[in-house]
Protein backbone atom coordinates (compact mmCIF):
# COMPACT_ATOMS: atom_id res chain seq x y z
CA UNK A 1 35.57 -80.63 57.23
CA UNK A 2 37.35 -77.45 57.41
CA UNK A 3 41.05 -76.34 58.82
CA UNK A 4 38.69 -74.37 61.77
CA UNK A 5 36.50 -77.86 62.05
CA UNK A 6 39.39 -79.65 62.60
CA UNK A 7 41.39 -77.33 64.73
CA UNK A 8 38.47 -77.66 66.91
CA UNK A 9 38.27 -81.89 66.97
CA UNK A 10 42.13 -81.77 68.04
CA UNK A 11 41.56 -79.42 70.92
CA UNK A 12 38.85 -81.67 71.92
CA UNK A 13 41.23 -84.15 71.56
CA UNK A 14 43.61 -82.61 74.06
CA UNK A 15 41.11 -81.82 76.23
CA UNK A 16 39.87 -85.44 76.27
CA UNK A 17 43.62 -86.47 77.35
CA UNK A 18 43.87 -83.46 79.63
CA UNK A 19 40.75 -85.63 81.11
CA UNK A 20 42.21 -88.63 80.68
CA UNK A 21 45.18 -88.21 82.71
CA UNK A 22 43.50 -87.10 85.51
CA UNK A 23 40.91 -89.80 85.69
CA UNK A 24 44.56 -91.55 86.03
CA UNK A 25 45.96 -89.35 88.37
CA UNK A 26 43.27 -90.14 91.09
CA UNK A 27 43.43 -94.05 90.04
CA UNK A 28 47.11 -94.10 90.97
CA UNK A 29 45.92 -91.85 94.88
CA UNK A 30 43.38 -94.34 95.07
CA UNK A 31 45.68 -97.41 94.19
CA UNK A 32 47.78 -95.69 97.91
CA UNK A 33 44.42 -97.78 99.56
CA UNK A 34 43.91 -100.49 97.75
CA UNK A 35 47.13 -101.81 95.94
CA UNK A 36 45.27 -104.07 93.26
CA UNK A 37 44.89 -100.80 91.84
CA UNK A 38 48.08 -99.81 90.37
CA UNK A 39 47.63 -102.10 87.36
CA UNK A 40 45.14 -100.74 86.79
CA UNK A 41 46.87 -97.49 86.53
CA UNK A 42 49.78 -98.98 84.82
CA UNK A 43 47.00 -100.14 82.12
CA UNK A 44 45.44 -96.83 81.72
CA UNK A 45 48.45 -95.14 80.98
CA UNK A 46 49.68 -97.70 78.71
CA UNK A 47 45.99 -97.40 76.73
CA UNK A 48 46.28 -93.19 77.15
CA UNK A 49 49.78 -93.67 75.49
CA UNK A 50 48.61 -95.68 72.95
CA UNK A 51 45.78 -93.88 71.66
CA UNK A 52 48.01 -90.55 71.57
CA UNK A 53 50.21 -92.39 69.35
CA UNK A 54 47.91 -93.94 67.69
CA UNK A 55 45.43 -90.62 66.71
CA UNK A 56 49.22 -88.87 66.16
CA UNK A 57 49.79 -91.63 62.77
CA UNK A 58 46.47 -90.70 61.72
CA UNK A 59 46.53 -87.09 61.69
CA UNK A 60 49.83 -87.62 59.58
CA UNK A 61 48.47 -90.54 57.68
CA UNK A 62 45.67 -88.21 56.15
CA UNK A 63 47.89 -85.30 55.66
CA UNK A 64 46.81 -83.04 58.62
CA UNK A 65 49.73 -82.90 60.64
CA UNK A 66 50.81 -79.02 60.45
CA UNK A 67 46.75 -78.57 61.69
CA UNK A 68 47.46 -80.50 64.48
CA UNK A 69 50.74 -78.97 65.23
CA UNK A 70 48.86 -75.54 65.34
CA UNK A 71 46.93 -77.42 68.47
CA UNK A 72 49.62 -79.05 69.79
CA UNK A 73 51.44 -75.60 70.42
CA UNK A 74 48.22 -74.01 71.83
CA UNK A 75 48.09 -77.58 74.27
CA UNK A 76 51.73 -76.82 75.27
CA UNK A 77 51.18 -72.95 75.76
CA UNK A 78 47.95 -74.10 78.14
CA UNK A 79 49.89 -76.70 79.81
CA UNK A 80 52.87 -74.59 81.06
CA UNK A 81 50.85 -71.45 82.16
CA UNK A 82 48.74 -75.18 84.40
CA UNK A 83 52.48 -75.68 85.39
CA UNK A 84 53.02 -71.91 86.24
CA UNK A 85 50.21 -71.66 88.24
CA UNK A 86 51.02 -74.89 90.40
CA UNK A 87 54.74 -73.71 90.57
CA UNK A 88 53.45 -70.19 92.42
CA UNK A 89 51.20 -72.36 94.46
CA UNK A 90 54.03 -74.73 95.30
CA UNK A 91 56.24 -72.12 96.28
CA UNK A 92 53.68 -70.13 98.41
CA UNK A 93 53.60 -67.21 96.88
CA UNK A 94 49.78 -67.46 95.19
């Protein structure tokens, strides 16, 4: 597998936890009606956290951390202009 091929498995990867995190996000609404729930949430995130840190040794393990850097940059770059956007909404002005 190529630097490209690769590049391309870690945004998946990000997009996976983008995923991830939401799936999370409406456990822990959902836990507001049924309060059994929220360890269920607590789990998730502790899993989600896990595997992060997990597929993070890996990368660096097999000597592709400075790939996955390059998507971890484009990840944060994606997340903030998410955060922008909700920020305008937030403050009424979209």
């Amino acid at each position: 597998m190529g630097p490209q091929e690769r590049l391309n498995v870690f945004r998946r990867f990000f997009a996976a936890s983008r995923y991830g995190r939401l799936l999370i996000q409406q456990l822990l609404v959902r836990s507001a009606l049924e309060q059994a729930l929220m360890q269920d949430v607590v789990q998730m995130e502790r899993i989600h956290n896990q595997h992060f840190k997990d597929t993070l040794e890996t990368v660096r393990r097999h000597g592709f951390l400075e790939e996955f850097l390059i998507a971890v940059r484009e990840e944060d770059l994606s997340l903030q202009k998410i955060i922008e956007a909700y920020d305008k909404r937030m403050e009424g002005r979209m």
